[in-house]
N, C-alpha and C. Protein backbone atom coordinates (compact mmCIF):
# COMPACT_ATOMS: atom_id res chain seq x y z
N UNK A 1 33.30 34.77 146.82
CA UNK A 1 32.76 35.96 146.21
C UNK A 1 32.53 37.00 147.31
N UNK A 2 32.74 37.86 147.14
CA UNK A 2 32.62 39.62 147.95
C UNK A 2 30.86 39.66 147.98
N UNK A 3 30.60 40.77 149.16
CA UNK A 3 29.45 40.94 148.93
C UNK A 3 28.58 41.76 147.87
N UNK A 4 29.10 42.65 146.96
CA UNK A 4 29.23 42.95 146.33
C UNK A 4 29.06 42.48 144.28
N UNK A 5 29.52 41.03 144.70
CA UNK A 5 29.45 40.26 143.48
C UNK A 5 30.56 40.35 142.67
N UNK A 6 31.28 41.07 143.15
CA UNK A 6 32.87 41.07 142.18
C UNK A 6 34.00 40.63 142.47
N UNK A 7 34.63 39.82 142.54
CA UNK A 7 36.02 39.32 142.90
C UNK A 7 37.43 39.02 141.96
N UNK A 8 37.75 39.41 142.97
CA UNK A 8 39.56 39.40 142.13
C UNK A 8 39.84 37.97 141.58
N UNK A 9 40.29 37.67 140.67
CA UNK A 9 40.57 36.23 140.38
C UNK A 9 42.28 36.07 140.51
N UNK A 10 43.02 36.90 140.85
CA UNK A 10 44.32 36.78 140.86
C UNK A 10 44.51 37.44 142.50
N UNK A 11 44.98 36.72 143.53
CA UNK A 11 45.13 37.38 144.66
C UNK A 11 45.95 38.08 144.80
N UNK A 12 47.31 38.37 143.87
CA UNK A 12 48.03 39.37 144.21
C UNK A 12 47.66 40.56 143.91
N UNK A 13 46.62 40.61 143.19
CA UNK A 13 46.15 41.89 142.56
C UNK A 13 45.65 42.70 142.71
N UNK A 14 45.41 41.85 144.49
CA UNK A 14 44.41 42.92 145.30
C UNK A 14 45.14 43.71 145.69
N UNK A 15 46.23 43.78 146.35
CA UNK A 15 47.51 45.11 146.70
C UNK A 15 47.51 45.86 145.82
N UNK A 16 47.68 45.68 144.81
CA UNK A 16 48.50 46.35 143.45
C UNK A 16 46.88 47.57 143.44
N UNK A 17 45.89 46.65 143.28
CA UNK A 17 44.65 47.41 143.00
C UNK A 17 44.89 48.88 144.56
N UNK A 18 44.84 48.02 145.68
CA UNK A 18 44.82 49.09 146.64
C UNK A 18 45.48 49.89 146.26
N UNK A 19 46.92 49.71 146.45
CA UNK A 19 48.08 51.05 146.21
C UNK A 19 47.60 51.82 144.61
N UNK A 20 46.85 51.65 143.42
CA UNK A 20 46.37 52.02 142.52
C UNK A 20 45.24 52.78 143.37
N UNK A 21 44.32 52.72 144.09
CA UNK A 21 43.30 53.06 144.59
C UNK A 21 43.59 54.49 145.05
N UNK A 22 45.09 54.50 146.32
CA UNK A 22 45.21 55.06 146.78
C UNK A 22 45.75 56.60 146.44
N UNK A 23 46.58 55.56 145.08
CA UNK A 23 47.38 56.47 144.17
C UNK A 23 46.42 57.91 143.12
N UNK A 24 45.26 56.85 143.06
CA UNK A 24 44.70 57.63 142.05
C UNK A 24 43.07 58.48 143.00
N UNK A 25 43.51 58.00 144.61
CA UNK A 25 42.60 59.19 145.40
C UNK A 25 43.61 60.24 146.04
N UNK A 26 44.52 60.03 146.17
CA UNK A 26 45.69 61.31 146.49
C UNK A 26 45.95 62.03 145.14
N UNK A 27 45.37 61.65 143.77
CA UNK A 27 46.13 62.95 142.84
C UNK A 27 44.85 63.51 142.81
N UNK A 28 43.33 63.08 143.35
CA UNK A 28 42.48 63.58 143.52
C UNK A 28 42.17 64.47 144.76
N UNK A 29 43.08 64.51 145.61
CA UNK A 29 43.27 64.96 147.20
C UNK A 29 42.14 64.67 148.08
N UNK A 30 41.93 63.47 148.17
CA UNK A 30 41.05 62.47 149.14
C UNK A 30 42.34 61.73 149.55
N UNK A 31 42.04 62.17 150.66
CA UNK A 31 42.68 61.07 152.08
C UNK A 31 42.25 59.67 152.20
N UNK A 32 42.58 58.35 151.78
CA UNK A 32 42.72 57.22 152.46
C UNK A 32 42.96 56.76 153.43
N UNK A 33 42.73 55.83 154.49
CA UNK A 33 43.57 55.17 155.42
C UNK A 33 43.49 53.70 154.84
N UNK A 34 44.88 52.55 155.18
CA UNK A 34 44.36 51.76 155.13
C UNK A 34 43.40 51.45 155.78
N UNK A 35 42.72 49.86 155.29
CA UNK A 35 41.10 48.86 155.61
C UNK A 35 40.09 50.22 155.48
N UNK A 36 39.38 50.33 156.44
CA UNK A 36 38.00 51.07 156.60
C UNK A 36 38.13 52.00 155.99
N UNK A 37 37.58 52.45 155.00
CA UNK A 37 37.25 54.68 154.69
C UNK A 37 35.65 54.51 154.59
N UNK A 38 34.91 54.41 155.64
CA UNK A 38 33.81 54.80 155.70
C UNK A 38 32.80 56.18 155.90
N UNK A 39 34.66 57.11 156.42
CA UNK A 39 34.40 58.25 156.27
C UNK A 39 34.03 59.31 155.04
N UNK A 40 34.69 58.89 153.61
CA UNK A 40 34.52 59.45 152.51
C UNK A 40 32.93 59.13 152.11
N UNK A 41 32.56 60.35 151.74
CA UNK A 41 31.42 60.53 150.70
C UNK A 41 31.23 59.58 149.82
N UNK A 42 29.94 59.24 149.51
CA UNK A 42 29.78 57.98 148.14
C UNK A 42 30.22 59.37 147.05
N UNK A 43 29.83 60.16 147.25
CA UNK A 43 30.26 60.92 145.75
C UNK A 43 31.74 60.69 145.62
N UNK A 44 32.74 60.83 146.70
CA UNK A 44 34.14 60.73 146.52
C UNK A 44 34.67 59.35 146.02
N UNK A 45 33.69 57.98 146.85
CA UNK A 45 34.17 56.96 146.40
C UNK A 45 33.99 56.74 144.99
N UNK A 46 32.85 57.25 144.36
CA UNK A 46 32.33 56.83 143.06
C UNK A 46 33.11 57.55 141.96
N UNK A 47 34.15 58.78 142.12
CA UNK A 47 34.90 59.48 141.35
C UNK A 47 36.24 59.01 141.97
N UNK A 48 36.44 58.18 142.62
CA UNK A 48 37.85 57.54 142.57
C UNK A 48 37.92 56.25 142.13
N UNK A 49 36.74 55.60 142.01
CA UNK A 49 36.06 54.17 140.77
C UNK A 49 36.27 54.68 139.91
N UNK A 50 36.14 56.02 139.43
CA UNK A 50 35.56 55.86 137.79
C UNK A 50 36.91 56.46 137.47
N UNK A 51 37.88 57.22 138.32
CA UNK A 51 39.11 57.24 137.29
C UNK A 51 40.11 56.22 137.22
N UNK A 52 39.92 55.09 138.34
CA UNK A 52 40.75 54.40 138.26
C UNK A 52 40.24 53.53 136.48
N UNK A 53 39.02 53.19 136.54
CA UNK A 53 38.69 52.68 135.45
C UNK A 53 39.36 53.74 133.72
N UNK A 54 38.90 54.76 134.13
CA UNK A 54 39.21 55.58 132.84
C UNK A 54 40.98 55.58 132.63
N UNK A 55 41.43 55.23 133.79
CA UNK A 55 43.00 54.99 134.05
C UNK A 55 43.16 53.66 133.14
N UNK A 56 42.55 52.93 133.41
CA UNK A 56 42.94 51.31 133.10
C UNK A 56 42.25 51.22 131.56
N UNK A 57 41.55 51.59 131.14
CA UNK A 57 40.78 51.78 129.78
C UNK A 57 42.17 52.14 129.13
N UNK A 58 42.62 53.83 129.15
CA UNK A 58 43.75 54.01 128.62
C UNK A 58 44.72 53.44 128.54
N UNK A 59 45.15 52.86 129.44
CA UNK A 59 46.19 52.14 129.57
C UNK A 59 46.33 50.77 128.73
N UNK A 60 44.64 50.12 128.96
CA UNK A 60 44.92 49.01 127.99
C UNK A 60 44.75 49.68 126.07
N UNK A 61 44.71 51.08 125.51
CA UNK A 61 44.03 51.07 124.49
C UNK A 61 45.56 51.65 124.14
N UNK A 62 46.71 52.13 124.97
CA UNK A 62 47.74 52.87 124.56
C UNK A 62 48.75 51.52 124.42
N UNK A 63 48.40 50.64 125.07
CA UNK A 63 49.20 49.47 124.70
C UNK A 63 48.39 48.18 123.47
N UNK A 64 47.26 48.71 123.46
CA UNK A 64 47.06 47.68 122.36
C UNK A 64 47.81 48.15 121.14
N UNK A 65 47.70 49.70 120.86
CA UNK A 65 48.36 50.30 119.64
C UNK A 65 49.58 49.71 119.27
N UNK A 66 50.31 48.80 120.30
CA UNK A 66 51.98 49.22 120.48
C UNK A 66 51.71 47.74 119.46
């Protein structure tokens, strides 16, 4: 378990999640590096959480329809 309390249960999924991470803080124009971004703002980290989520919400509600 992470320190945090949340863990991936599928290990490949952690990439997929990063490059999603990264994807969805560059259409926000926040700079990533890979490992460390201790440089970004908690406000920046917490609005690149919440669209990845509002990303993945849609995504599962446009495919349940199908």
């Amino acid at each position: 378990m992470t320190k945090n309390g949340s863990r991936i249960e599928v290990p490949e999924a952690r990439r997929a999640l990063d490059r999603f991470k990264t994807e969805v803080a560059g259409s926000m124009n926040i700079s990533l590096e890979n490992g460390y971004n201790g440089d970004i703002t908690a406000r920046d980290a917490g609005r690149i959480g919440g669209q990845m989520v509002r990303r993945m919400i849609e995504f599962a509600e446009n495919n349940m329809q199908k």
